[in-house]
Protein backbone atom coordinates (compact mmCIF):
# COMPACT_ATOMS: atom_id res chain seq x y z
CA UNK A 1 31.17 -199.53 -67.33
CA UNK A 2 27.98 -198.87 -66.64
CA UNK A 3 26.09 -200.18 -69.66
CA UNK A 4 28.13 -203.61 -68.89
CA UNK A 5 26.83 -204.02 -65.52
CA UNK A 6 23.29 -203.40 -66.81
CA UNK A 7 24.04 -206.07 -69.80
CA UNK A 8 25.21 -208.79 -67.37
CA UNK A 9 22.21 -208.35 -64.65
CA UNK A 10 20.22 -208.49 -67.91
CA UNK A 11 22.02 -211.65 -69.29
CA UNK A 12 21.14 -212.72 -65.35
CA UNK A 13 17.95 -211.75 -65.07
CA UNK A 14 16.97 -213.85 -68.58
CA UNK A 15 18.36 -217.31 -67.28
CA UNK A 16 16.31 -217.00 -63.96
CA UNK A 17 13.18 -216.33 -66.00
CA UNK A 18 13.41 -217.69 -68.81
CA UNK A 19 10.80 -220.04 -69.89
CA UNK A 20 10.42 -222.32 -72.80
CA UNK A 21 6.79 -222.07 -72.97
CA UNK A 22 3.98 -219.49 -73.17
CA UNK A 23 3.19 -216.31 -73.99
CA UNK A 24 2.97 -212.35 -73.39
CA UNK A 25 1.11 -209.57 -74.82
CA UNK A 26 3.04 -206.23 -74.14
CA UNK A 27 0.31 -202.47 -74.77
CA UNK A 28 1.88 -199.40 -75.30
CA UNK A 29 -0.41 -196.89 -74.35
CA UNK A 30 0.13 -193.69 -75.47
CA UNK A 31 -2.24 -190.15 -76.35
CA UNK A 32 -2.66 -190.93 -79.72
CA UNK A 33 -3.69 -194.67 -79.40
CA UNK A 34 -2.18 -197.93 -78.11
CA UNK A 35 0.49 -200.07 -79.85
CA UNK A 36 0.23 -203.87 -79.05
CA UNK A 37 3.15 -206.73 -79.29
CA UNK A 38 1.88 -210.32 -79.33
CA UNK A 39 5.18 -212.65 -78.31
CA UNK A 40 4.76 -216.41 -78.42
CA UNK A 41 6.91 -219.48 -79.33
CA UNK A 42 7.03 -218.64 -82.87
CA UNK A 43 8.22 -215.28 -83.10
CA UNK A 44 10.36 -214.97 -79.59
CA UNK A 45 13.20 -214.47 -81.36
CA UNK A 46 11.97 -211.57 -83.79
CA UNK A 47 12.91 -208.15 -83.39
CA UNK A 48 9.61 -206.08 -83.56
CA UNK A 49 9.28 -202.21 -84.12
CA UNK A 50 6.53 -199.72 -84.35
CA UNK A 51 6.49 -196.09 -84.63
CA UNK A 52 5.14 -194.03 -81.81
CA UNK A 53 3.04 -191.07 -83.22
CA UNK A 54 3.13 -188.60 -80.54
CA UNK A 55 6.19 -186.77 -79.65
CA UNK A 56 4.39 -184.96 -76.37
CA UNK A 57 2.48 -186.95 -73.69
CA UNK A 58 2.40 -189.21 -71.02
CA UNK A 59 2.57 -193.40 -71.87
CA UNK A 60 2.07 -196.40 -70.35
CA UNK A 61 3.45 -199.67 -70.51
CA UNK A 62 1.80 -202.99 -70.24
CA UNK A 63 2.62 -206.95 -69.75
CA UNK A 64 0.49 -209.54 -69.43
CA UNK A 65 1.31 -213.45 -69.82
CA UNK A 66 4.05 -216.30 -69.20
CA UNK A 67 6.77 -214.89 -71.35
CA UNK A 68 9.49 -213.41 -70.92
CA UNK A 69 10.07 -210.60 -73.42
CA UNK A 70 12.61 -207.23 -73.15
CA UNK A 71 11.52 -203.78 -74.20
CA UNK A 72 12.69 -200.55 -75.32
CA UNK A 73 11.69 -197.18 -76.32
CA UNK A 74 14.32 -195.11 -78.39
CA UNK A 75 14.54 -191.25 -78.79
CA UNK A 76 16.12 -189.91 -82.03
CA UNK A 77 16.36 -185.95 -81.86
CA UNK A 78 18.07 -183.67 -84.36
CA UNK A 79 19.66 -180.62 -82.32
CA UNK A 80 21.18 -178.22 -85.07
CA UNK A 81 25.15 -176.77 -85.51
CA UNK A 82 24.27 -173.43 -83.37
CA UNK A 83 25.91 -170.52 -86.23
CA UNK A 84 29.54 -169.16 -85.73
CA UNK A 85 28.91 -166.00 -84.66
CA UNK A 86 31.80 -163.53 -84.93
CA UNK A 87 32.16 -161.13 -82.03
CA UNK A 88 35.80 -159.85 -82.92
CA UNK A 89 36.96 -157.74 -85.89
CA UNK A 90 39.44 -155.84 -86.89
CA UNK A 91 40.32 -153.06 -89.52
CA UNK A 92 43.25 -151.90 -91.34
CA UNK A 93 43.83 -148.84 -92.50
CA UNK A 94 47.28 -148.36 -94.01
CA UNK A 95 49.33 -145.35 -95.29
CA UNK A 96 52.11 -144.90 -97.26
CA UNK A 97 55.01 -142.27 -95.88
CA UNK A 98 56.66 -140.30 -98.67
CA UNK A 99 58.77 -137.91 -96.70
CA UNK A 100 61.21 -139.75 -95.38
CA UNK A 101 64.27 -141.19 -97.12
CA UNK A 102 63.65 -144.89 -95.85
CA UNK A 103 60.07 -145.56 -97.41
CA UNK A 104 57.62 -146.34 -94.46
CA UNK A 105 54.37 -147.96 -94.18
CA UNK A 106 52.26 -146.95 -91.05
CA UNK A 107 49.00 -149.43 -90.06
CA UNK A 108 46.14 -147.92 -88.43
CA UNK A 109 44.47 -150.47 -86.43
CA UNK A 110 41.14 -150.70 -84.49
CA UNK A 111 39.86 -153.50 -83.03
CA UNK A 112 36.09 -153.81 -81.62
CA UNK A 113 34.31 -156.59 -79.81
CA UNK A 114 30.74 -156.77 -80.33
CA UNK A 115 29.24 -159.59 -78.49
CA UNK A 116 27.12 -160.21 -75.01
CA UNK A 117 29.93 -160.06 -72.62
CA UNK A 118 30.61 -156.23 -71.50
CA UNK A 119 34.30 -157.02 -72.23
CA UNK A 120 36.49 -159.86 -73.78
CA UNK A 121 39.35 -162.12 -72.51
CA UNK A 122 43.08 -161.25 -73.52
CA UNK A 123 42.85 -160.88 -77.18
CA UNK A 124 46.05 -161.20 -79.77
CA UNK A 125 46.61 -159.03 -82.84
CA UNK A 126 48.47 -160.89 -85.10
CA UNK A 127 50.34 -158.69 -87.83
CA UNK A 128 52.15 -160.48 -90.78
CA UNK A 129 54.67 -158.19 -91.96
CA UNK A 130 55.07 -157.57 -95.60
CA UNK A 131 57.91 -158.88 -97.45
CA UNK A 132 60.85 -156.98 -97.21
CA UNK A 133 59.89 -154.84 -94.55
CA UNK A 134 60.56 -154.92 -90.67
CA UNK A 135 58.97 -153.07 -87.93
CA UNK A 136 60.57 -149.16 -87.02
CA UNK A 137 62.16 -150.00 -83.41
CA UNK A 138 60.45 -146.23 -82.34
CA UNK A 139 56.98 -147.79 -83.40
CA UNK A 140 57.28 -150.62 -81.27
CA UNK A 141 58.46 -149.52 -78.52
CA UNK A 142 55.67 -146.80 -78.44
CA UNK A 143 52.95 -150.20 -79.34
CA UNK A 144 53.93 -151.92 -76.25
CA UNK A 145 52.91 -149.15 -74.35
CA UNK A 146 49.48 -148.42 -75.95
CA UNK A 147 46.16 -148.66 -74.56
CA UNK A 148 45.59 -151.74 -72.92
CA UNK A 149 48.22 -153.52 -74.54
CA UNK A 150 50.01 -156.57 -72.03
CA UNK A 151 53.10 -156.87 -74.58
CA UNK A 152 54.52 -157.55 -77.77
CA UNK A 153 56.32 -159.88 -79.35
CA UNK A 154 57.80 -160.80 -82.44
CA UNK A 155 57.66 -164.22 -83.81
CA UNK A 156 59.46 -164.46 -87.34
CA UNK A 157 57.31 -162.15 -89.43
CA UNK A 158 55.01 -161.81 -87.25
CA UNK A 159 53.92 -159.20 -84.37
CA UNK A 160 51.90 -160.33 -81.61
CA UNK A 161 49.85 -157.49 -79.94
CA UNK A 162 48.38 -159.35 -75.88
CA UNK A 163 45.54 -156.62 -75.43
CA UNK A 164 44.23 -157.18 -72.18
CA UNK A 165 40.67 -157.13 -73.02
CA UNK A 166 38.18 -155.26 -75.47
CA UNK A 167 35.36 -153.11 -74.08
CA UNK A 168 31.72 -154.03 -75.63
CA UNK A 169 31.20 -152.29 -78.95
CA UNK A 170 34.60 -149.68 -78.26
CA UNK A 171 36.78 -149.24 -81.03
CA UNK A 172 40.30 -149.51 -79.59
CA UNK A 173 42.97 -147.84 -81.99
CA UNK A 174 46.63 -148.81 -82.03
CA UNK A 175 49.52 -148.59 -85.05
CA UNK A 176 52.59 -149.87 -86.22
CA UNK A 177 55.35 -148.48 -88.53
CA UNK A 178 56.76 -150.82 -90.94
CA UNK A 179 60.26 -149.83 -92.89
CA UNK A 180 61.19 -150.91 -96.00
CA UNK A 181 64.69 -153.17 -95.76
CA UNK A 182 64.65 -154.01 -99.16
CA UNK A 183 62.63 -153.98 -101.96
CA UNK A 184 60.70 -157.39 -103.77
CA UNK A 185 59.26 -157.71 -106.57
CA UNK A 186 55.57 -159.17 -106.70
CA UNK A 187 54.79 -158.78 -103.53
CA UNK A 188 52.16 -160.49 -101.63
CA UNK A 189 49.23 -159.05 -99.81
CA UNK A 190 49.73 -159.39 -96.07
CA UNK A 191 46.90 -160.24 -93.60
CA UNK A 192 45.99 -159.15 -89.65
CA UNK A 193 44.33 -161.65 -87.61
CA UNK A 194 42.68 -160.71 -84.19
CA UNK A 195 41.44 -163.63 -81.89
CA UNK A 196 40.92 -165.05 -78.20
CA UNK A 197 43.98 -165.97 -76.06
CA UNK A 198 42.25 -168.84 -74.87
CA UNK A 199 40.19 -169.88 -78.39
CA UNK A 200 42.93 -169.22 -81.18
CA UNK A 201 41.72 -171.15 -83.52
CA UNK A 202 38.51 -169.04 -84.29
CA UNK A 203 40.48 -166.40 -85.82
CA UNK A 204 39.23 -163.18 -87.82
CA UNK A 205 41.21 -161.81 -90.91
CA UNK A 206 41.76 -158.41 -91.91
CA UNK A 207 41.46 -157.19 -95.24
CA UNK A 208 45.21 -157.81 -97.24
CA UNK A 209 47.24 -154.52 -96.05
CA UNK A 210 48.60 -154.52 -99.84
CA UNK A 211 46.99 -151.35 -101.47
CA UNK A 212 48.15 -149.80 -104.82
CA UNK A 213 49.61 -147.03 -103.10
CA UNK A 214 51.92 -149.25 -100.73
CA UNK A 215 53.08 -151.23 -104.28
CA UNK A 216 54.07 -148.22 -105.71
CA UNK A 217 56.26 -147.30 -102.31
CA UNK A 218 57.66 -150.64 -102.55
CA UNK A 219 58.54 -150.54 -106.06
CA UNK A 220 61.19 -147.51 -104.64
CA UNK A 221 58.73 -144.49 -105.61
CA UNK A 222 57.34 -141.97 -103.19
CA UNK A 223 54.13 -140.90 -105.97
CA UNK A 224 51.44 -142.66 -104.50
CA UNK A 225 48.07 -143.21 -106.41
């Protein structure tokens, strides 16, 4: 709205002065030097354009004659994309239980924030479950009452961890039991993602929680390797 109001007193402005005759010399002073425009009848309607040399310093602007002529100075700056910088990670550690009857897969996790803040926002653990296994009710219900954890919920096949908020460069451990409901061939490496409540889309992946140990498990053996 703004930049129409200044275009009509402009357009204004022009028919009050306007003049079909003489002539106007406009001087850019600046610390380098002086750039000079000479507008007359024969070039009033050319666009003219010099370079100013110095980025620094103080200028000056000029007008002398009959003319009426309309001047601007541009500014053309380059700022560059500040890096993603990843404050938020999160490891897996997984192990294979052999000494039960229904195979189990426990995940060790920590997750660490290592940024400027002294802590972090709620944060969400996001664990995919491996195919053809479900989470051991006993595990859960233990998870939602781990350190700093808000709750969990399960989406699909998917467990959502709400931890409260991450202290500055303190590992916080938690883990999860998976059982085996059935066993499927090829199986898939699974991922965890840990990220801000507020800012999910700059996520950070695990490593695949699909060792050679767990594919023996799930391929109904208890001899891990």
């Amino acid at each position: 709205m703004d930049t129409v109001v200044a275009l009509q007193a402009l357009a204004l402005y022009s028919t009050l002065v306007f003049s079909p005759e003489g002539s106007s010399t406009v001087t850019v002073q600046s610390p380098s030097g002086q750039l000079v425009f000479d507008v007359n009848q024969n070039n009033k309607l050319l666009y003219q354009e010099k370079q100013l040399q110095d980025m620094t310093g103080k200028y000056s602007l000029e007008v002398k004659g009959t003319a009426c002529a309309a001047i601007q100075i541009s500014l053309v700056y380059n700022i560059p994309t500040p890096a993603d910088v990843t404050t938020l990670s999160v490891e897996v550690k997984p192990e294979a239980d052999c000494t039960s009857k229904i195979p189990k897969l426990s995940l060790n996790l920590t997750s660490l924030y290592s940024g400027k803040e002294s802590s972090t926002n709620m944060v969400i653990l996001d664990i995919k479950m491996l195919s053809g296994f479900v989470p051991d009710p006993e595990s859960l219900n233990m998870l939602k009452g781990a350190l700093l954890v808000d709750r969990v919920e399960q989406k699909e096949d998917h467990v959502l961890v709400y931890i409260r908020e991450l202290p500055k460069d303190i590992g916080i451990n938690h883990s999860l039991k998976l059982i085996q409901e059935h066993q499927v061939q090829n199986l898939k490496p699974a991922v965890v993602k840990i990220y801000d409540y507020y800012q999910p889309s700059k996520s950070v992946l695990s490593k695949p929680h699909s060792q050679k140990s767990q594919h023996t498990l799930l391929r109904g053996g208890c001899k891990t390797t």
